[in-house]
C-alpha atoms as a PDB file:
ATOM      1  CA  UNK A   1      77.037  -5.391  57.625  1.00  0.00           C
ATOM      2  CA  UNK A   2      79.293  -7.852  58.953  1.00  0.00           C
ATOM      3  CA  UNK A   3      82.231  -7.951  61.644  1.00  0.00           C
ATOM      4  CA  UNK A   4      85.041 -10.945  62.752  1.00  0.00           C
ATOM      5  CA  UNK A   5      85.099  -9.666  66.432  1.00  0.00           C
ATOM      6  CA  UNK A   6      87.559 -11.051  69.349  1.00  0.00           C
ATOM      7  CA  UNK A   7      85.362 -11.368  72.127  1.00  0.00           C
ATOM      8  CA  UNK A   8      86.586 -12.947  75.522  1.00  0.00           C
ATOM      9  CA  UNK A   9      89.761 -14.953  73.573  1.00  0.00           C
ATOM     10  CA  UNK A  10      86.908 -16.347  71.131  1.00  0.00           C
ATOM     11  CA  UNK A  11      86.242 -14.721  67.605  1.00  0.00           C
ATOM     12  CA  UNK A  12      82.521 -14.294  66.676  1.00  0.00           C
ATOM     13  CA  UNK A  13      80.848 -13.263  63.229  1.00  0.00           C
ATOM     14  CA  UNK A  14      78.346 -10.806  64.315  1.00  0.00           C
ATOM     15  CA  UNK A  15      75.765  -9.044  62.424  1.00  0.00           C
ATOM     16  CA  UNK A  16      73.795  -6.175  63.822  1.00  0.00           C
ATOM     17  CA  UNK A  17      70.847  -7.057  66.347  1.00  0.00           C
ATOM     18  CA  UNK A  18      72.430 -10.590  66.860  1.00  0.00           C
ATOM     19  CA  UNK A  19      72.353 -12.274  70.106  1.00  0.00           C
ATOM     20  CA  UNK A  20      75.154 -14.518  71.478  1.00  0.00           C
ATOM     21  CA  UNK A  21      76.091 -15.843  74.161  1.00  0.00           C
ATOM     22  CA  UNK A  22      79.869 -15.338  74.821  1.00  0.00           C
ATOM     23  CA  UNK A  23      82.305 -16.284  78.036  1.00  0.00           C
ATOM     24  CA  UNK A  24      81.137 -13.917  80.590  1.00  0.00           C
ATOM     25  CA  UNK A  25      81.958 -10.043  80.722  1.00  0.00           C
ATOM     26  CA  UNK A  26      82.611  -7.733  83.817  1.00  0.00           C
ATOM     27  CA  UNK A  27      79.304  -5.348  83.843  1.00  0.00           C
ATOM     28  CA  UNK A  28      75.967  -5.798  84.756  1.00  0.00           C
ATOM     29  CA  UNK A  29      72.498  -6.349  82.867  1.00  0.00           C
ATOM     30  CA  UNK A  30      71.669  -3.414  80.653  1.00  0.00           C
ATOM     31  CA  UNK A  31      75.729  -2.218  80.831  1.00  0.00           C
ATOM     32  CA  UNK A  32      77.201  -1.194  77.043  1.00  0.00           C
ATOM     33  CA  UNK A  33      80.350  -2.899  76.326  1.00  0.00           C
ATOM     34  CA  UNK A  34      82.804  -1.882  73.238  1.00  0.00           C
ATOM     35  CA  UNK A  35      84.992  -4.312  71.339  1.00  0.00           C
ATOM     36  CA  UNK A  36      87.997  -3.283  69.717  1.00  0.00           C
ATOM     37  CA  UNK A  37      89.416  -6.351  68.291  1.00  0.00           C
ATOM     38  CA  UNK A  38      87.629  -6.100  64.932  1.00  0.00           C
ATOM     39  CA  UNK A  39      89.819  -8.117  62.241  1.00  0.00           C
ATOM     40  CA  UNK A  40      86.797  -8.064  59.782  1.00  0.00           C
ATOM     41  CA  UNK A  41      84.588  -5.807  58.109  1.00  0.00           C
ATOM     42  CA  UNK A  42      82.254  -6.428  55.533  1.00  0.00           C
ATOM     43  CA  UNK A  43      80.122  -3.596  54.217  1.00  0.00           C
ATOM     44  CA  UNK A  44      77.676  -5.014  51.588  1.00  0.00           C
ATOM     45  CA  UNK A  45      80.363  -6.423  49.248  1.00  0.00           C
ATOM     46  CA  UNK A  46      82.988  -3.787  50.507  1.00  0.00           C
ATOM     47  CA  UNK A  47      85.766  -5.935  52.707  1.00  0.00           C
ATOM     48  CA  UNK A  48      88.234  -4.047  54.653  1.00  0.00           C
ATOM     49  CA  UNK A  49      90.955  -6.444  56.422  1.00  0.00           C
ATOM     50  CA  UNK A  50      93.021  -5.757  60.012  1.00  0.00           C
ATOM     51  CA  UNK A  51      96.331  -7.017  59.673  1.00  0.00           C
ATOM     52  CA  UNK A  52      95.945  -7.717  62.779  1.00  0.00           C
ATOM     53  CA  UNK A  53      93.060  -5.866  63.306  1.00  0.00           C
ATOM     54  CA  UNK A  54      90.973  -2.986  61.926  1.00  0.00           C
ATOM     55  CA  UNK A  55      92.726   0.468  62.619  1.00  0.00           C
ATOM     56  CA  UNK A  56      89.540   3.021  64.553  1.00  0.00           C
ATOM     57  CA  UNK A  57      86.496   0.428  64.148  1.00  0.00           C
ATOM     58  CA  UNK A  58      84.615  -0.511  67.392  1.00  0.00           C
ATOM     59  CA  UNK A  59      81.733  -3.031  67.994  1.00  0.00           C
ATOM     60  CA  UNK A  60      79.072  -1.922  70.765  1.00  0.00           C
ATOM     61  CA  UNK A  61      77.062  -4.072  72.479  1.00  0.00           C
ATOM     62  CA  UNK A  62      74.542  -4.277  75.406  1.00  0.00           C
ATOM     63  CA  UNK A  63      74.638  -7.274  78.219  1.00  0.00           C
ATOM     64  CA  UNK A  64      71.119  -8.820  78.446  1.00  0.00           C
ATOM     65  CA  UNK A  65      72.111 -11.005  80.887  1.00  0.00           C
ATOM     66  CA  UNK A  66      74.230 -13.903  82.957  1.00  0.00           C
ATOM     67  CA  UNK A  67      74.062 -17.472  82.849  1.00  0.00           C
ATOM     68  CA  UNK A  68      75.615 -20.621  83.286  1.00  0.00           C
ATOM     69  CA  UNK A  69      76.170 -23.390  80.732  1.00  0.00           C
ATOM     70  CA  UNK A  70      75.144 -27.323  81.480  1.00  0.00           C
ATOM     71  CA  UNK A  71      77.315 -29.140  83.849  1.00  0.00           C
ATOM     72  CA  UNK A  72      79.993 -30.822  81.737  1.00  0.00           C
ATOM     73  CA  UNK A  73      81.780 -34.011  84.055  1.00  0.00           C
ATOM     74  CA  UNK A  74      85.739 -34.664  84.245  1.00  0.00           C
ATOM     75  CA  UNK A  75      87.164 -37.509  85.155  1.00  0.00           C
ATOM     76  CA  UNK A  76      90.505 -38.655  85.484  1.00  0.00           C
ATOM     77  CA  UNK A  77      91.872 -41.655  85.388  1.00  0.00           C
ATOM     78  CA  UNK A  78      95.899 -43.545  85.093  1.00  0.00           C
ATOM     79  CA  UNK A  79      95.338 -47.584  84.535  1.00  0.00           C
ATOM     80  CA  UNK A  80      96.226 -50.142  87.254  1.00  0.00           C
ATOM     81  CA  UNK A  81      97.559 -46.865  89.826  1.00  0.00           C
ATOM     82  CA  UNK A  82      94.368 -46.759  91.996  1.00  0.00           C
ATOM     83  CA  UNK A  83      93.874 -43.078  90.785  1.00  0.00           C
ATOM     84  CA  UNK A  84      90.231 -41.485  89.814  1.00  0.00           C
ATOM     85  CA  UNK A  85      89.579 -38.398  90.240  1.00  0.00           C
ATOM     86  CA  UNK A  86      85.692 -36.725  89.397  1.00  0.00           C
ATOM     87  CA  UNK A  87      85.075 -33.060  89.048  1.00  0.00           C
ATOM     88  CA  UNK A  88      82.411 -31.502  87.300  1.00  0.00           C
ATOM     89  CA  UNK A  89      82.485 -27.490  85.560  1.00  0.00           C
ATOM     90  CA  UNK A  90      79.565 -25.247  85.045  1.00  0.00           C
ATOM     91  CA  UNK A  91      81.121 -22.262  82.809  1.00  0.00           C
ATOM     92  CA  UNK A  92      79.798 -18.878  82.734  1.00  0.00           C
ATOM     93  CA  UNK A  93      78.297 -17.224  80.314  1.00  0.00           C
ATOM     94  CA  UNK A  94      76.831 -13.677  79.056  1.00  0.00           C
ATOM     95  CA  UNK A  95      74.581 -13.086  76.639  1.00  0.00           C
ATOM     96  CA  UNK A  96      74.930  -9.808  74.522  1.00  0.00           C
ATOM     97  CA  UNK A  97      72.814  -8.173  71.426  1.00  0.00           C
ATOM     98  CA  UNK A  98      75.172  -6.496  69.128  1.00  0.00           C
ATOM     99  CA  UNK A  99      73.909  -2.607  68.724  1.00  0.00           C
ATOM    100  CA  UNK A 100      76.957  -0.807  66.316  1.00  0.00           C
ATOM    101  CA  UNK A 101      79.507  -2.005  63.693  1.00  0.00           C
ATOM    102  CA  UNK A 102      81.323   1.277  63.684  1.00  0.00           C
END
């Protein structure tokens, strides 16, 4: 069983038991989070479409835990002004097991 979920402005193609790591979610370790913004579902060959999404279905998952991603560096830069500018961006993360396609 398959789902196209919106998760955190990003949609994911989740099957159940997966792990993946998503932008990060309010809630703790161990906390059960439901997704409503199902546009997919795929029931062994069976395909039922959202237009936009699917009326009553739900996806339930479980945070396993927080995390940041690797440092990604951004500079700036406008030719013969004098003006650089570094910054650098860790972005946070969550990483959640998917437990129902309901």
């Amino acid at each position: 069983m398959n789902a196209i979920v919106k998760i955190s402005g990003q949609q994911f193609d989740v099957k159940l038991g997966q792990e993946l790591n998503v932008y990060r979610l309010e809630g703790n370790a161990g906390d059960k989070v439901d997704f409503s913004d199902v546009m997919l579902i795929d029931n062994n060959g069976k395909v039922t479409l959202g237009a936009p999404t699917v009326k009553n279905a739900k996806v339930t998952a479980t945070i396993l835990s927080h995390f940041q991603g690797e440092k990604v560096a951004v500079f700036k830069k406008k030719r013969r002004k004098g003006y650089q500018k570094w910054n650098n961006h860790r972005q946070q993360y969550s990483k959640v097991k998917i437990e129902a396609i309901a």
